[in-house]
N, C-alpha and C. Protein backbone atom coordinates (compact mmCIF):
# COMPACT_ATOMS: atom_id res chain seq x y z
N UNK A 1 14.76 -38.77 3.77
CA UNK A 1 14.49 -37.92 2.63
C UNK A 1 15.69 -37.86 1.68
N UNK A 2 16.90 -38.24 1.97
CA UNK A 2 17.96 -38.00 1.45
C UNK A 2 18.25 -39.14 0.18
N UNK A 3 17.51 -40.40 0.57
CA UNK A 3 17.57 -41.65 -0.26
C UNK A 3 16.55 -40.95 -1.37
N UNK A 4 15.58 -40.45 -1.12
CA UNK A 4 14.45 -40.46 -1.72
C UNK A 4 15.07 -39.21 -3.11
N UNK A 5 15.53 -38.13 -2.36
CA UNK A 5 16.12 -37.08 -2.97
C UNK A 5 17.13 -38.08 -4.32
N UNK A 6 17.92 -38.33 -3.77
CA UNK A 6 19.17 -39.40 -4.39
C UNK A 6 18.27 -39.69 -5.82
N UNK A 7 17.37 -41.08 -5.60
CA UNK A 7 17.16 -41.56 -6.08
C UNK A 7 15.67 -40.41 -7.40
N UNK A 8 15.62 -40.00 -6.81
CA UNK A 8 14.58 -39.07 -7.68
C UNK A 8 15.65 -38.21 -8.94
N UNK A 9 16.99 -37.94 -8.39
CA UNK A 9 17.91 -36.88 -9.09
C UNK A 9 18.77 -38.22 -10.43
N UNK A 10 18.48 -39.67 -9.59
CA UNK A 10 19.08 -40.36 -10.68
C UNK A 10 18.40 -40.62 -11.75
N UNK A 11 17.03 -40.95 -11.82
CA UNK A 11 15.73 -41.00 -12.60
C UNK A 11 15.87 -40.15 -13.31
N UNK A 12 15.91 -38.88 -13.01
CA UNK A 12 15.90 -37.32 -13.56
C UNK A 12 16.86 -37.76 -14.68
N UNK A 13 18.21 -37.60 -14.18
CA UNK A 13 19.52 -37.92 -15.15
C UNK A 13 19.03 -39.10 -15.98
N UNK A 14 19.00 -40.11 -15.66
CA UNK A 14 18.32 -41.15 -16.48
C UNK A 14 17.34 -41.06 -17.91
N UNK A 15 16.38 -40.13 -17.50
CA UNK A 15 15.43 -39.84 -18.03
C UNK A 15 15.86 -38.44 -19.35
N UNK A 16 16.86 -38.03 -18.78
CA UNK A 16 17.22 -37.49 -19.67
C UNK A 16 18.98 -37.46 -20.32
N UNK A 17 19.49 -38.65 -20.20
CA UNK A 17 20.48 -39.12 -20.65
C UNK A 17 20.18 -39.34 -22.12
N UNK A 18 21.63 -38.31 -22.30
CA UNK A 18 21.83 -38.64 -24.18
C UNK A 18 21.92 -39.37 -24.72
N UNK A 19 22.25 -40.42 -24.73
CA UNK A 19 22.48 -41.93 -24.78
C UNK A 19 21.07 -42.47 -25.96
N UNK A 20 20.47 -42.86 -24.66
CA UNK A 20 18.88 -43.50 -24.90
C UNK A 20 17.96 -42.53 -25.41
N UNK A 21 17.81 -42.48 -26.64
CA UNK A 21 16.34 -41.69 -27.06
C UNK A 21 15.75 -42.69 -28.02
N UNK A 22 14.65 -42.88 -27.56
CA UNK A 22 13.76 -43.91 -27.96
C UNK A 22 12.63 -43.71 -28.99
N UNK A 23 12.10 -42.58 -28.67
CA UNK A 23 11.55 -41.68 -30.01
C UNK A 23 12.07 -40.90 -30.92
N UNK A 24 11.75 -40.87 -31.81
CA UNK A 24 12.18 -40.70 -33.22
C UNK A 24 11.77 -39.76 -33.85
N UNK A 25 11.52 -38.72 -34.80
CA UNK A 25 10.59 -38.16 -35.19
C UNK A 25 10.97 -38.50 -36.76
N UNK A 26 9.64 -39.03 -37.39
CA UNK A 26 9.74 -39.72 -38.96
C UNK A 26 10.34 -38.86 -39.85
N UNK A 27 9.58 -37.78 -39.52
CA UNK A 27 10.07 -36.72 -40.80
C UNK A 27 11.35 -36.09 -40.46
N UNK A 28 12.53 -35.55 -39.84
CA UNK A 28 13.63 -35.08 -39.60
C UNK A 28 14.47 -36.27 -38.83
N UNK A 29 14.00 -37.00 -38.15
CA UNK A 29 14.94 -38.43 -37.39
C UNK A 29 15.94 -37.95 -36.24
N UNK A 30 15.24 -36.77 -36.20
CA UNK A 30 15.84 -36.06 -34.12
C UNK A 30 15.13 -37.29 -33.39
N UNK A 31 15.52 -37.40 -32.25
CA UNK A 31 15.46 -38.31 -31.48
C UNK A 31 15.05 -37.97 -29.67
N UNK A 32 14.10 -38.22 -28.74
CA UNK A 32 14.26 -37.67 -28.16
C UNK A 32 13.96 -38.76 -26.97
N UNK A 33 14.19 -38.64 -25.56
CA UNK A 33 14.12 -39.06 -24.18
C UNK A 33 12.54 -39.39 -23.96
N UNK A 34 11.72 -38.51 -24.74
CA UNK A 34 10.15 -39.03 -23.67
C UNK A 34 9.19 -38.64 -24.89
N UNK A 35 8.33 -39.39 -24.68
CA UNK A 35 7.17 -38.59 -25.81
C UNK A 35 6.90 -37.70 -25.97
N UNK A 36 6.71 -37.22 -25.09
CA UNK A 36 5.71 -35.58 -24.81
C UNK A 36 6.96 -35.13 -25.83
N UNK A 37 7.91 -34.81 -25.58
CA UNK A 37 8.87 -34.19 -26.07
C UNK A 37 8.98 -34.67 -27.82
N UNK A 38 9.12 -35.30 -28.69
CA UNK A 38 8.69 -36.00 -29.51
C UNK A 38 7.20 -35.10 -30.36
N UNK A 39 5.88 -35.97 -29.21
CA UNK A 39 4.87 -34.74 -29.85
C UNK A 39 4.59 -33.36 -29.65
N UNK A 40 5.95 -32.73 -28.98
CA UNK A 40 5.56 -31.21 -28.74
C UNK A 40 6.52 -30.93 -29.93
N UNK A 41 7.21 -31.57 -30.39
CA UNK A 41 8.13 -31.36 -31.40
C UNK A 41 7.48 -31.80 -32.65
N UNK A 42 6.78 -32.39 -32.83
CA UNK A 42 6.14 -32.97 -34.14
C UNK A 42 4.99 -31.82 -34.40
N UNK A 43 4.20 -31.13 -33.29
CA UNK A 43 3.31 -29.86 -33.17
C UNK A 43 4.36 -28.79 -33.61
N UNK A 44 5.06 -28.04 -33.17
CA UNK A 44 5.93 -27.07 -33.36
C UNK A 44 6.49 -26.70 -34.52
N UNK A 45 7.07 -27.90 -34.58
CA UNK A 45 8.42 -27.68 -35.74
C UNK A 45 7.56 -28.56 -37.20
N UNK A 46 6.80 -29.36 -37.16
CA UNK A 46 6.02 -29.76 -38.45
C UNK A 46 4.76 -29.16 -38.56
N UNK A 47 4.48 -28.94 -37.61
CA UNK A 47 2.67 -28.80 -37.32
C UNK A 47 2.01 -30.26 -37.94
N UNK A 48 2.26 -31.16 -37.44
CA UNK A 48 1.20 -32.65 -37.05
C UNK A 48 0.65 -32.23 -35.50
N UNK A 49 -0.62 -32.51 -35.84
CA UNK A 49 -1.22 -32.99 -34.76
C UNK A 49 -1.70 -34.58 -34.33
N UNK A 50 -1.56 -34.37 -33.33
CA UNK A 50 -1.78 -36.34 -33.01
C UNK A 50 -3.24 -36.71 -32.71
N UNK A 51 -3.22 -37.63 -33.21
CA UNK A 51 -4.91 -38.37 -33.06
C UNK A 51 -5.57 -38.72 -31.80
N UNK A 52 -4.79 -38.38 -30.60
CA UNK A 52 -4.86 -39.11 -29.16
C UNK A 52 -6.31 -37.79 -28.69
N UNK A 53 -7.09 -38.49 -28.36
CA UNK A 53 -7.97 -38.06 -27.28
C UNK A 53 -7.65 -37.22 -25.76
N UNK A 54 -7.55 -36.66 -25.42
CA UNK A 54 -7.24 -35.49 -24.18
C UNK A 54 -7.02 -36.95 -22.60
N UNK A 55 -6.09 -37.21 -22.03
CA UNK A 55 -5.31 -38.04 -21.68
C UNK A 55 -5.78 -39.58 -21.96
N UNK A 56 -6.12 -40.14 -23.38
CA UNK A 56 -5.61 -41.52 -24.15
C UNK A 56 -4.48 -42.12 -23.32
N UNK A 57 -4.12 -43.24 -23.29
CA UNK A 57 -3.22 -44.08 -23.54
C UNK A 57 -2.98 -44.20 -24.47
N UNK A 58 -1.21 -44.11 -24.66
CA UNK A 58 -0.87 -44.64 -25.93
C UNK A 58 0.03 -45.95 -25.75
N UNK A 59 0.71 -46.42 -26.63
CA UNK A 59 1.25 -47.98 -26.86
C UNK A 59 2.17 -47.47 -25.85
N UNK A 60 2.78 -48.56 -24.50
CA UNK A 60 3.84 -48.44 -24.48
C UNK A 60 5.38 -48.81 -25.01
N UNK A 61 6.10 -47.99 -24.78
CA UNK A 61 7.77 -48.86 -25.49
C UNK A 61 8.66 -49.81 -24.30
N UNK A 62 9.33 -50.27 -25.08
CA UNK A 62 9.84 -50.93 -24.20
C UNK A 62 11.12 -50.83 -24.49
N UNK A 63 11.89 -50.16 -23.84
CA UNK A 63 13.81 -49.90 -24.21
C UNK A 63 14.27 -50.22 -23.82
N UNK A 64 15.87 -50.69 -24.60
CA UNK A 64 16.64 -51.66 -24.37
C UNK A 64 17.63 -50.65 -22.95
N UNK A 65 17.75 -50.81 -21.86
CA UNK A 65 19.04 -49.29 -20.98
C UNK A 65 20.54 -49.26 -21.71
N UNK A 66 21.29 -50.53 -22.75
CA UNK A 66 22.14 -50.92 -22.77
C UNK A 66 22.18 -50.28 -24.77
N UNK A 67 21.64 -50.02 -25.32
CA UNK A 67 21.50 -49.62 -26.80
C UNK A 67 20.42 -48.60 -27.66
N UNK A 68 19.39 -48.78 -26.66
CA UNK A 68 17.97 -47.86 -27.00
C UNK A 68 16.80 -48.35 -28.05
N UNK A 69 17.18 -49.93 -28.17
CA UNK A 69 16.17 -51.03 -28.93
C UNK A 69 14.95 -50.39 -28.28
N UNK A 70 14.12 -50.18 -29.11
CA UNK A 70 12.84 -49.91 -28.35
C UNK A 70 11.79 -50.95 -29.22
N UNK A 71 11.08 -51.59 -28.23
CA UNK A 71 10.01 -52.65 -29.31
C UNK A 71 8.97 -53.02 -28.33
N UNK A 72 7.81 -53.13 -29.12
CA UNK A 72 6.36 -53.47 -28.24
C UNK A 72 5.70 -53.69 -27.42
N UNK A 73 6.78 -55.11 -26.82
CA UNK A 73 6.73 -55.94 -25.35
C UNK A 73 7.41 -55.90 -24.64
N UNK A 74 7.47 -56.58 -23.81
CA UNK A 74 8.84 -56.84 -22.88
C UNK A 74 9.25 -57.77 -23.40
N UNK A 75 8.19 -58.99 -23.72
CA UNK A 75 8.73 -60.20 -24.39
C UNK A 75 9.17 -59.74 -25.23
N UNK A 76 9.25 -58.95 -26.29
CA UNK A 76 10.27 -58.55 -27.81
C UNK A 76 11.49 -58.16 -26.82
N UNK A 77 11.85 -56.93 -26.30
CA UNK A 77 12.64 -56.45 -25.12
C UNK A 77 13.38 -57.49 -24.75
N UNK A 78 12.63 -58.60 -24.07
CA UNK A 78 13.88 -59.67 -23.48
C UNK A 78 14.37 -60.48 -24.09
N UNK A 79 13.49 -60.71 -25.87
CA UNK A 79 14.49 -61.42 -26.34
C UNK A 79 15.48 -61.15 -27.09
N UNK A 80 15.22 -59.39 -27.37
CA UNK A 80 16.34 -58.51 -27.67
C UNK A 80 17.74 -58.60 -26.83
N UNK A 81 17.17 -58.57 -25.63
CA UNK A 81 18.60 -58.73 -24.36
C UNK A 81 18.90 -59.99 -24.52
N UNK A 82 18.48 -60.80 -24.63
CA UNK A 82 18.83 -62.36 -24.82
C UNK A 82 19.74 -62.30 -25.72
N UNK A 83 19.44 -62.14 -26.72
CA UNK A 83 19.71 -62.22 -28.11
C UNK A 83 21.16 -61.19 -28.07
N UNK A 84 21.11 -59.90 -28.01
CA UNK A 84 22.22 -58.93 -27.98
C UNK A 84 23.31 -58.61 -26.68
N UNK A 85 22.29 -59.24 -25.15
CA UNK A 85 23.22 -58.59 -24.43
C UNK A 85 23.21 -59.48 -23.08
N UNK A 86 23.75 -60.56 -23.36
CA UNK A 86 23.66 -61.81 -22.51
C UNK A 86 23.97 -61.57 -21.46
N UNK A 87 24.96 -60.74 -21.19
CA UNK A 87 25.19 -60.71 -19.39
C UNK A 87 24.59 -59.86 -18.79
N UNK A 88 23.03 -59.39 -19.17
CA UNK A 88 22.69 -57.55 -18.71
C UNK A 88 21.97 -58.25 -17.64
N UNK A 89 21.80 -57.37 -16.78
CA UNK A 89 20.80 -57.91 -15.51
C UNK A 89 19.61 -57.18 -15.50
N UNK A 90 19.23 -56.66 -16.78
CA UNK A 90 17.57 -57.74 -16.75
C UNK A 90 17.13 -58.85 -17.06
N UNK A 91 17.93 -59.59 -17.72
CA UNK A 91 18.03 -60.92 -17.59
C UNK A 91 17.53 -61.82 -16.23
N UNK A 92 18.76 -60.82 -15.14
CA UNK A 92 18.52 -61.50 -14.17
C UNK A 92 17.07 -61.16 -13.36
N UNK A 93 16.46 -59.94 -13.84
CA UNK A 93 15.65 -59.32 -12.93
C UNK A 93 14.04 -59.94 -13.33
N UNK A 94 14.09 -59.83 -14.26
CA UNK A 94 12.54 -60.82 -15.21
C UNK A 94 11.84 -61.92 -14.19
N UNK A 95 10.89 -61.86 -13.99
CA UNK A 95 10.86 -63.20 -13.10
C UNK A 95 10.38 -64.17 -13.52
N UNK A 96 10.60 -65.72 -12.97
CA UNK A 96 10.89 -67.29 -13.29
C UNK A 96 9.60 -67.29 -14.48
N UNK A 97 8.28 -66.70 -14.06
CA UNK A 97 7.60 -67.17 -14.69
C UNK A 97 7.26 -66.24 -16.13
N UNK A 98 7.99 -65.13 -16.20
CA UNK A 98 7.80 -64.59 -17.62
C UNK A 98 9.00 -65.28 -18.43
N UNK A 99 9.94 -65.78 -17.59
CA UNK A 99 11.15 -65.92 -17.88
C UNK A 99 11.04 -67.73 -18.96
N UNK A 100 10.26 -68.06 -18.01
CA UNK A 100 10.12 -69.65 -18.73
C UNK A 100 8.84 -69.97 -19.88
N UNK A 101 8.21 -68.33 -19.62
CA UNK A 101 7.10 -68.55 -20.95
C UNK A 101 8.31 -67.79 -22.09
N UNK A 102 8.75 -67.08 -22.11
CA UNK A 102 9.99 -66.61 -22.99
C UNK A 102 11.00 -67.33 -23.47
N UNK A 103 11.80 -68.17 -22.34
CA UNK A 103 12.11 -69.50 -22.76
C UNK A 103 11.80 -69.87 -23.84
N UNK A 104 10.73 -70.53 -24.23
CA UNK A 104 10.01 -71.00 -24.94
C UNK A 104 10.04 -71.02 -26.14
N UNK A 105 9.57 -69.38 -26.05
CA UNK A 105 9.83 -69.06 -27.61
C UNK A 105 10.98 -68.52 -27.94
N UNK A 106 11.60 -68.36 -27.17
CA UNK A 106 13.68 -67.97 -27.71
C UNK A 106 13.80 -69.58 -28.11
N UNK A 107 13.70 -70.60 -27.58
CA UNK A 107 13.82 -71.87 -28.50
C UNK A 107 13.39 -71.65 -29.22
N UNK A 108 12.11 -71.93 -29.97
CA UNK A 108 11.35 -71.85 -30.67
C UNK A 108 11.82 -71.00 -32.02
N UNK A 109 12.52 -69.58 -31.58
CA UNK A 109 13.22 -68.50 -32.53
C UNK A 109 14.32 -69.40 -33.23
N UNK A 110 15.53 -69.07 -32.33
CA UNK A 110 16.60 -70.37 -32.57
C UNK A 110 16.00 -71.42 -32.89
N UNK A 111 15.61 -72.14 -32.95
CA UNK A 111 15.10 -73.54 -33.92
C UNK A 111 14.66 -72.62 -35.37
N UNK A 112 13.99 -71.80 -35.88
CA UNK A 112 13.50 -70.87 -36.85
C UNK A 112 14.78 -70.65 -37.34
N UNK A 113 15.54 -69.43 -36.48
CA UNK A 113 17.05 -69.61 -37.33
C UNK A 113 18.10 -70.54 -37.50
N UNK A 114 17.91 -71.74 -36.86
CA UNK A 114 19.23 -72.91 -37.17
C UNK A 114 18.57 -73.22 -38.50
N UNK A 115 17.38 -73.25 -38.88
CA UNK A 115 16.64 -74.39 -39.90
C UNK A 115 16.70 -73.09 -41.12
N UNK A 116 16.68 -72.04 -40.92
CA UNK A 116 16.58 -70.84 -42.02
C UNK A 116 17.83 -71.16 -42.34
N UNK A 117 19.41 -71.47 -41.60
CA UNK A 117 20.56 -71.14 -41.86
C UNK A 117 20.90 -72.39 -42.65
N UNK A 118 20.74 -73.88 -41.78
CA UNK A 118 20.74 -75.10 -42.63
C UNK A 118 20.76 -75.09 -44.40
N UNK A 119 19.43 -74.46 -44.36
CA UNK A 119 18.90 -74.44 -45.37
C UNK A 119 19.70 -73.38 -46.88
N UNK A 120 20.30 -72.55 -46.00
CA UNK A 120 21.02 -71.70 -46.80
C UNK A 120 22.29 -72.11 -47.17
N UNK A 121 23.02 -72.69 -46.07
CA UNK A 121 24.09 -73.81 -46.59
C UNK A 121 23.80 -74.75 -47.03
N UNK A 122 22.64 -75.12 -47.36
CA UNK A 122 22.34 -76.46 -48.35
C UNK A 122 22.68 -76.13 -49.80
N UNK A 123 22.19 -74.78 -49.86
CA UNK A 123 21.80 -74.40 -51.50
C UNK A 123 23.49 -74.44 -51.90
């Protein structure tokens, strides 16, 4: 019980570490740790109400642990870490096969920006 305890109190901290706030709120640009928090704040303090149906799914995010990039996929996500934070170990944690369809298109990106840049030192 003691691992379990541990690990539940680091999540906790995690989850609410100042650091990382991933939501935003449009109209004032407070920032906060979790949604709920976000739309209890967008109810309260603006009075918006949200369009979500009584427990909807909404989009999930996907955040960067190392800056607080938050974007669509994981694939956007990993090629954010690719791209910004080469030695992070989610890098290492991704597995072979999301890893080599991602591959792919991180070439694919890089080839997009060598040929955008070429092109700009041409002019």
């Amino acid at each position: 019980m003691r691992i379990l305890k541990v690990t539940l109190e680091f999540l906790d901290l995690y989850k609410h570490s100042p650091c990382i706030r991933p939501y935003k709120c449009e109209i004032c640009n407070k920032a906060f740790t979790q949604r709920c928090s976000l739309e209890s704040h967008l109810k309260q303090i603006h009075g918006v109400q949200q369009g979500y149906a009584y427990k909807q799914r909404r989009d999930k995010l996907f955040v960067c642990e190392d800056c607080g990039y938050t974007g669509p996929s994981q694939e956007d996500l990993y090629l954010h870490v690719y791209d910004s934070h080469p030695g992070n170990a989610f890098l290492k944690k991704t597995t072979k096969k999301l890893a080599a369809i991602l591959q792919t298109k991180i070439t694919s990106v890089l080839q997009i920006k060598s040929t955008a840049q070429e092109e700009v030192e041409a002019e």
